[in-house]
Structure formats: structure tokens, C-alpha cells
N, C-alpha and C. Protein backbone atom coordinates (compact mmCIF):
# COMPACT_ATOMS: atom_id res chain seq x y z
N UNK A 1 10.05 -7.26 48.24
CA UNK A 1 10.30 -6.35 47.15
C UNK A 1 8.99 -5.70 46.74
N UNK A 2 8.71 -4.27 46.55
CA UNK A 2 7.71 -3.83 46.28
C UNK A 2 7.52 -3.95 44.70
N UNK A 3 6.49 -3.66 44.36
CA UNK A 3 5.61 -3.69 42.69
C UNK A 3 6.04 -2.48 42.36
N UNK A 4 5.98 -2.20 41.22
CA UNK A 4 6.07 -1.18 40.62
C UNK A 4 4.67 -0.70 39.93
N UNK A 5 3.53 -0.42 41.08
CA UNK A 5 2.29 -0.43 40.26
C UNK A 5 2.16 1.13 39.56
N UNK A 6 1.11 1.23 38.53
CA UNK A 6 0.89 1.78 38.03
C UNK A 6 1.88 2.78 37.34
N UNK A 7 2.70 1.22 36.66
CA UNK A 7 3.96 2.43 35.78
C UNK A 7 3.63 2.42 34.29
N UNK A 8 2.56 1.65 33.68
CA UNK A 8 1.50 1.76 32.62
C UNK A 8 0.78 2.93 32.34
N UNK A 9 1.02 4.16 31.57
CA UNK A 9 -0.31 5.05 31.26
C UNK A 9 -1.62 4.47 30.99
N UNK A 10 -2.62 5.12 31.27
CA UNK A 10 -4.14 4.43 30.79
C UNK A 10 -3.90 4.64 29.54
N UNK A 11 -3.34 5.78 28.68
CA UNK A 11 -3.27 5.66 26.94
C UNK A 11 -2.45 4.24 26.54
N UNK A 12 -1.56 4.19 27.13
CA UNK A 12 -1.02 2.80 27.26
C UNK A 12 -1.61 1.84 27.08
N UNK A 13 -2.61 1.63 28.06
CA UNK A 13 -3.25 0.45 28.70
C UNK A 13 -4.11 -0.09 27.31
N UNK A 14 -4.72 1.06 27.07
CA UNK A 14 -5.95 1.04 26.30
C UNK A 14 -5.43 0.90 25.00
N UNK A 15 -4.21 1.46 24.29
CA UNK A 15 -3.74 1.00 22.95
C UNK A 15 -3.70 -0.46 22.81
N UNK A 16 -2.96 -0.86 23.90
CA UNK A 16 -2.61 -2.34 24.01
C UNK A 16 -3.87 -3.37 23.74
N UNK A 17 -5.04 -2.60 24.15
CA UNK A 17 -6.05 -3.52 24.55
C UNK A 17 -6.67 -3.75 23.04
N UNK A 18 -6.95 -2.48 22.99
CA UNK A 18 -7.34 -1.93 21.17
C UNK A 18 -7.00 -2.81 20.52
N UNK A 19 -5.29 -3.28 20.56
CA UNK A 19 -4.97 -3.89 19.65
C UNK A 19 -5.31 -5.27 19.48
N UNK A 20 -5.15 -6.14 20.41
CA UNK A 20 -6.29 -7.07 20.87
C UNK A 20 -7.37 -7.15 20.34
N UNK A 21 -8.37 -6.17 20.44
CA UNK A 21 -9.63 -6.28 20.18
C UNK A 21 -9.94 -6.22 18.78
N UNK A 22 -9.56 -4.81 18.10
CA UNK A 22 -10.12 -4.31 16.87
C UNK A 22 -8.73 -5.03 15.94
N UNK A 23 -8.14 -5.50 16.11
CA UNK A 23 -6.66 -5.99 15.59
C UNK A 23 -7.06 -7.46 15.18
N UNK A 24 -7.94 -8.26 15.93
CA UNK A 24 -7.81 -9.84 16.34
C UNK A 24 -6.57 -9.98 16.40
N UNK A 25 -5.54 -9.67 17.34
CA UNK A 25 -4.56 -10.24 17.73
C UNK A 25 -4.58 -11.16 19.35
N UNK A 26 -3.70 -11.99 19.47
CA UNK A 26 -4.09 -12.98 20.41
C UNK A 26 -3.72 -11.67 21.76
N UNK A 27 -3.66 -12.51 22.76
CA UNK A 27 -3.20 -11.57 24.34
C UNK A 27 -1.74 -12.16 24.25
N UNK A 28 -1.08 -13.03 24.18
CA UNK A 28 -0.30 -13.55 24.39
C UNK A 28 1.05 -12.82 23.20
N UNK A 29 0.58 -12.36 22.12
CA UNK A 29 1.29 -11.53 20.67
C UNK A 29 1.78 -10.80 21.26
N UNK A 30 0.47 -9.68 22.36
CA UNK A 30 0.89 -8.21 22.25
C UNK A 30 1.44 -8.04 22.90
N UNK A 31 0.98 -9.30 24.32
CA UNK A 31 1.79 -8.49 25.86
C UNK A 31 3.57 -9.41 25.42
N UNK A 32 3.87 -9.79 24.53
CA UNK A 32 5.00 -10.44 24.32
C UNK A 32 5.90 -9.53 23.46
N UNK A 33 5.07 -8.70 22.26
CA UNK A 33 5.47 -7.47 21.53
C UNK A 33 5.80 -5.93 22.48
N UNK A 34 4.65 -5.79 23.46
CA UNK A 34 5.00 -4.89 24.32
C UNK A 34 5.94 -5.26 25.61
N UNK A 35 6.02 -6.19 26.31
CA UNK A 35 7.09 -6.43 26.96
C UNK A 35 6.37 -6.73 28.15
N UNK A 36 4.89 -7.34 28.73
CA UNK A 36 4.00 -6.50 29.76
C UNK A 36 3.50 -8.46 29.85
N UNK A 37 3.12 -8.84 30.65
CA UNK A 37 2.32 -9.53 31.11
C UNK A 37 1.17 -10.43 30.69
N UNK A 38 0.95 -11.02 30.44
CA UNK A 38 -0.48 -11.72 29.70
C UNK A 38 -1.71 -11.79 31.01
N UNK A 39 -1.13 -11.74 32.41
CA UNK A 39 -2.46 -11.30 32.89
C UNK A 39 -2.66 -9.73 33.21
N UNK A 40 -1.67 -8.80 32.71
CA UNK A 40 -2.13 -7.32 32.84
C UNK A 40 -2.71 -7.39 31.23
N UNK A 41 -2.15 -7.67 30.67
CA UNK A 41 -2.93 -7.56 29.31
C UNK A 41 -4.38 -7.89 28.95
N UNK A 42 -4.41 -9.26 29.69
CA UNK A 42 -6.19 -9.62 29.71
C UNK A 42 -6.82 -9.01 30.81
N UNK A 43 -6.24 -8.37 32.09
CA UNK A 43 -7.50 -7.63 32.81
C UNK A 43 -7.47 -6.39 31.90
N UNK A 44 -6.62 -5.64 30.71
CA UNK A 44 -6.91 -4.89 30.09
C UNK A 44 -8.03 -4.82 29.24
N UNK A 45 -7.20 -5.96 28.65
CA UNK A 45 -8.72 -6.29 27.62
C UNK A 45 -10.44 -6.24 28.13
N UNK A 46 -9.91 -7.24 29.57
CA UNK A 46 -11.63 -7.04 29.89
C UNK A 46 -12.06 -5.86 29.97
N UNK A 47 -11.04 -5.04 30.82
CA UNK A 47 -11.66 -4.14 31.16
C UNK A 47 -12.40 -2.43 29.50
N UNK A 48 -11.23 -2.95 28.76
CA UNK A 48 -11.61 -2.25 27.52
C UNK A 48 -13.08 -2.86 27.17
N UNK A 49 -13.42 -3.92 27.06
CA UNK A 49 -14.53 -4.46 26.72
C UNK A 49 -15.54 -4.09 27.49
N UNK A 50 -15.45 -4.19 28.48
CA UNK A 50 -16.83 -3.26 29.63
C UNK A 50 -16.95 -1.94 29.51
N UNK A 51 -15.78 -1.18 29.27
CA UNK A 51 -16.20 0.40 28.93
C UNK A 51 -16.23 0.22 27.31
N UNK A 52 -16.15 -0.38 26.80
CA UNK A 52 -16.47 -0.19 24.89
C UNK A 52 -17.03 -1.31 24.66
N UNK A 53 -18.29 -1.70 24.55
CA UNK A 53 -19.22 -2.64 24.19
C UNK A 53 -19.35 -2.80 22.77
N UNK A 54 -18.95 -1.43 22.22
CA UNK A 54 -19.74 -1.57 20.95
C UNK A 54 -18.34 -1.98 19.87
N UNK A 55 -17.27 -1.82 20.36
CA UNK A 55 -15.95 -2.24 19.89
C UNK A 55 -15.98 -4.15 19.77
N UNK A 56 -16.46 -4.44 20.80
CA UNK A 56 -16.15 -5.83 20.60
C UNK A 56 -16.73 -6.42 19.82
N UNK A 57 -16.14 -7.64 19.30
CA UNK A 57 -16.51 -8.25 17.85
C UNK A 57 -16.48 -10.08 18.66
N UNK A 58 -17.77 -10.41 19.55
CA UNK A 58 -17.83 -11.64 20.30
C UNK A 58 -18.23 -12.41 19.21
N UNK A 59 -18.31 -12.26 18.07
CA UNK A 59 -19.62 -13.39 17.08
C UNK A 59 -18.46 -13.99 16.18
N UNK A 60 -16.98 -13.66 16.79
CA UNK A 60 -16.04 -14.64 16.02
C UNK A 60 -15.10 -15.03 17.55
N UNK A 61 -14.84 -16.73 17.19
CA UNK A 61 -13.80 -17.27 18.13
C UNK A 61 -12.32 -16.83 17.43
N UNK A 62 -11.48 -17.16 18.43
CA UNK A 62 -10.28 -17.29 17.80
C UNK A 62 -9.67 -17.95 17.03
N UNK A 63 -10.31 -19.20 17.10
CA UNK A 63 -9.51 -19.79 15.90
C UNK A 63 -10.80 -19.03 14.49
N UNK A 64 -11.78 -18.95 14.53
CA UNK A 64 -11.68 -18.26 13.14
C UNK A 64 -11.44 -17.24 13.27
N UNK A 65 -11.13 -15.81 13.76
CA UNK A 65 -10.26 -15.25 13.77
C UNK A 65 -8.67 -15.51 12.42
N UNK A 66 -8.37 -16.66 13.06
CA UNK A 66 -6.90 -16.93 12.53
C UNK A 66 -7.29 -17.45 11.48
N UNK A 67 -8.40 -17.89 11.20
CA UNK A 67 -8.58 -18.74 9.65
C UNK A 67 -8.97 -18.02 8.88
N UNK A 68 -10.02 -16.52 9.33
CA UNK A 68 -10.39 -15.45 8.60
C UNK A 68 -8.72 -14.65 8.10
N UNK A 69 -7.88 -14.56 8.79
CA UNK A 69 -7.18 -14.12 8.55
C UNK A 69 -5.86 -14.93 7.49
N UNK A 70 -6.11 -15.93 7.85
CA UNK A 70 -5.00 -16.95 6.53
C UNK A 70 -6.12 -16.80 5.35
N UNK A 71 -7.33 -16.70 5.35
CA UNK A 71 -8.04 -16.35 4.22
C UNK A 71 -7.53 -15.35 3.45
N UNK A 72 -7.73 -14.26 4.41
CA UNK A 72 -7.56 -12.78 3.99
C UNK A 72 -5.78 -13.04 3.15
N UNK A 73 -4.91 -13.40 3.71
CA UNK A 73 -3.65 -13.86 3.18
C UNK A 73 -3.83 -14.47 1.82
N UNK A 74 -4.26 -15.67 1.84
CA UNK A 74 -4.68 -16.01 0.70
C UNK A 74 -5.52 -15.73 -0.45
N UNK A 75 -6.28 -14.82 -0.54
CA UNK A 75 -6.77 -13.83 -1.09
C UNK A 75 -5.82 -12.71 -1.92
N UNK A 76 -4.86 -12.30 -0.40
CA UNK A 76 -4.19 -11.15 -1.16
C UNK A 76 -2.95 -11.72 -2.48
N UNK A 77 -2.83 -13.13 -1.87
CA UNK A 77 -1.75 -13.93 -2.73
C UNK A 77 -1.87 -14.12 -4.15
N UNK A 78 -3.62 -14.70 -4.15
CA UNK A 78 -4.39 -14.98 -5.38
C UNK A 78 -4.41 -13.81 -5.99
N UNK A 79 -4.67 -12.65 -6.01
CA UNK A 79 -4.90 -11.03 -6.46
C UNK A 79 -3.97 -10.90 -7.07
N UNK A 80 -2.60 -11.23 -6.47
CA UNK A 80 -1.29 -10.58 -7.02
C UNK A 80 -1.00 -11.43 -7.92
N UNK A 81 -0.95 -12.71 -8.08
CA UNK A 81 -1.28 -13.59 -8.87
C UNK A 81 -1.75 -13.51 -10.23
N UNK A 82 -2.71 -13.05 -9.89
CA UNK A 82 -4.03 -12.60 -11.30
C UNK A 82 -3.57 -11.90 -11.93
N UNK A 83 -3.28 -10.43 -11.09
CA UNK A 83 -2.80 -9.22 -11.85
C UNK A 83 -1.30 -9.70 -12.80
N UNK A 84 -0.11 -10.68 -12.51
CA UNK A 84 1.08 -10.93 -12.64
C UNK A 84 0.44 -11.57 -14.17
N UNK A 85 -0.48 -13.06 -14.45
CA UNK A 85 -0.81 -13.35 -15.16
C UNK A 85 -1.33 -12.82 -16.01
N UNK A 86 -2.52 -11.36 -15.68
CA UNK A 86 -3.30 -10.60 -16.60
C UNK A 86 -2.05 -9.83 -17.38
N UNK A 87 -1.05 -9.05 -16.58
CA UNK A 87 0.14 -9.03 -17.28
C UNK A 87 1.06 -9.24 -18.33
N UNK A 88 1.02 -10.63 -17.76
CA UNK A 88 1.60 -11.53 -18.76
C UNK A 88 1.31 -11.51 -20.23
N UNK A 89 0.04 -11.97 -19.97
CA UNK A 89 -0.75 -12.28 -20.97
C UNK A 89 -0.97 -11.30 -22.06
N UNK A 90 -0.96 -9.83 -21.56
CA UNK A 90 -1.26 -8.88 -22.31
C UNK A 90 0.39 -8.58 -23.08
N UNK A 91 1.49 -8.70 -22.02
CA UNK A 91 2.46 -8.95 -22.99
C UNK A 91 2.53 -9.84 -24.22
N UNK A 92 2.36 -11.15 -23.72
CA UNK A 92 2.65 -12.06 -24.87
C UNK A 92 1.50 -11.80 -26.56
N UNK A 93 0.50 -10.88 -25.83
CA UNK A 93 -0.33 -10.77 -26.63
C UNK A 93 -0.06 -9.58 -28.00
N UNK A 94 0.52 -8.71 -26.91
CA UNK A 94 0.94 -7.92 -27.95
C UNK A 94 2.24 -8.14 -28.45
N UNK A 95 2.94 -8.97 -28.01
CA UNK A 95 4.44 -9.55 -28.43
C UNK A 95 3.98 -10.14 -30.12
N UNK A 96 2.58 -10.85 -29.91
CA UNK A 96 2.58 -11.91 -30.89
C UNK A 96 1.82 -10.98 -32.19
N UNK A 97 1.46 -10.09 -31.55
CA UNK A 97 1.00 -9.35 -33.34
C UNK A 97 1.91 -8.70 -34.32
């Protein structure tokens, strides 16, 4: 049975990879979201990384990656939080005069 090579656009290729990279999303997310392979997805990636050097972000692993990002979650949780209470508060405040 023959391959069906090169039925991927390079705009294709390279969104996918993008997303990966500048995204911190895993390889395994996207090529599972796009429908494509986890080893076409990582020779993508590499290969995005050798022509865009200055894109890559090597000075974080993946797992912090994922912990920067349950941060970032938790952060946005606490915020909404605050604001709900600062709220509050300004109700009950002017309730009580």
C-alpha cells in the first residue's frame, strides 16, 4: 500500500509546530487534536526549532511547563475571587449605612 506523502501543507506543518512550541503544548495534545501522528508532529517540531532558534523557549522542561501553567490557573482563580469579595464587601458596606 503506498503513503500518502506530502498531503500536509508546510503552513500546516508549521502551525502545528508553533503550537507546540510558543503554546507549551505537549506533541502528543496536538497531533491527537489535529488528527496527524506524534512522530510527524515531533520531526515537525524539530524541524521548526532549527529554522526558528529564537522561538524556542529550552530554559523550561515540561513538567514546569505544566506547573507554570496550573499556576497561571490558579492565579486567574484567586483574581476572580478577590474581585467577587472586593464586591461583596463594598455591597454590604454600603447596605449597612
Amino acid at each position: 500500500m503506498a503513503r500518502d506523502r506530502g498531503r500536509f501543507t508546510d503552513e500546516f506543518r508549521e502551525s502545528v509546530a508553533r503550537e507546540v512550541v510558543e503554546q507549551s503544548r505537549t506533541i502528543v495534545d496536538v497531533a491527537e487534536k489535529h488528527g496527524v501522528s506524534v512522530n510527524s508532529v515531533s520531526r515537525w517540531v524539530k524541524s521548526y526549532r532549527v529554522a526558528h532558534p529564537e522561538a524556542t523557549d529550552e530554559s523550561l522542561t515540561i513538567s514546569e511547563r505544566d506547573r507554570l501553567r496550573e499556576l497561571e490557573k490558579e492565579n486567574r482563580i484567586l483574581r476572580e475571587e478577590n474581585e467577587i469579595l472586593g464586591k461583596a464587601t463594598a455591597f454590604f458596606a454600603k447596605k449597612h449605612r
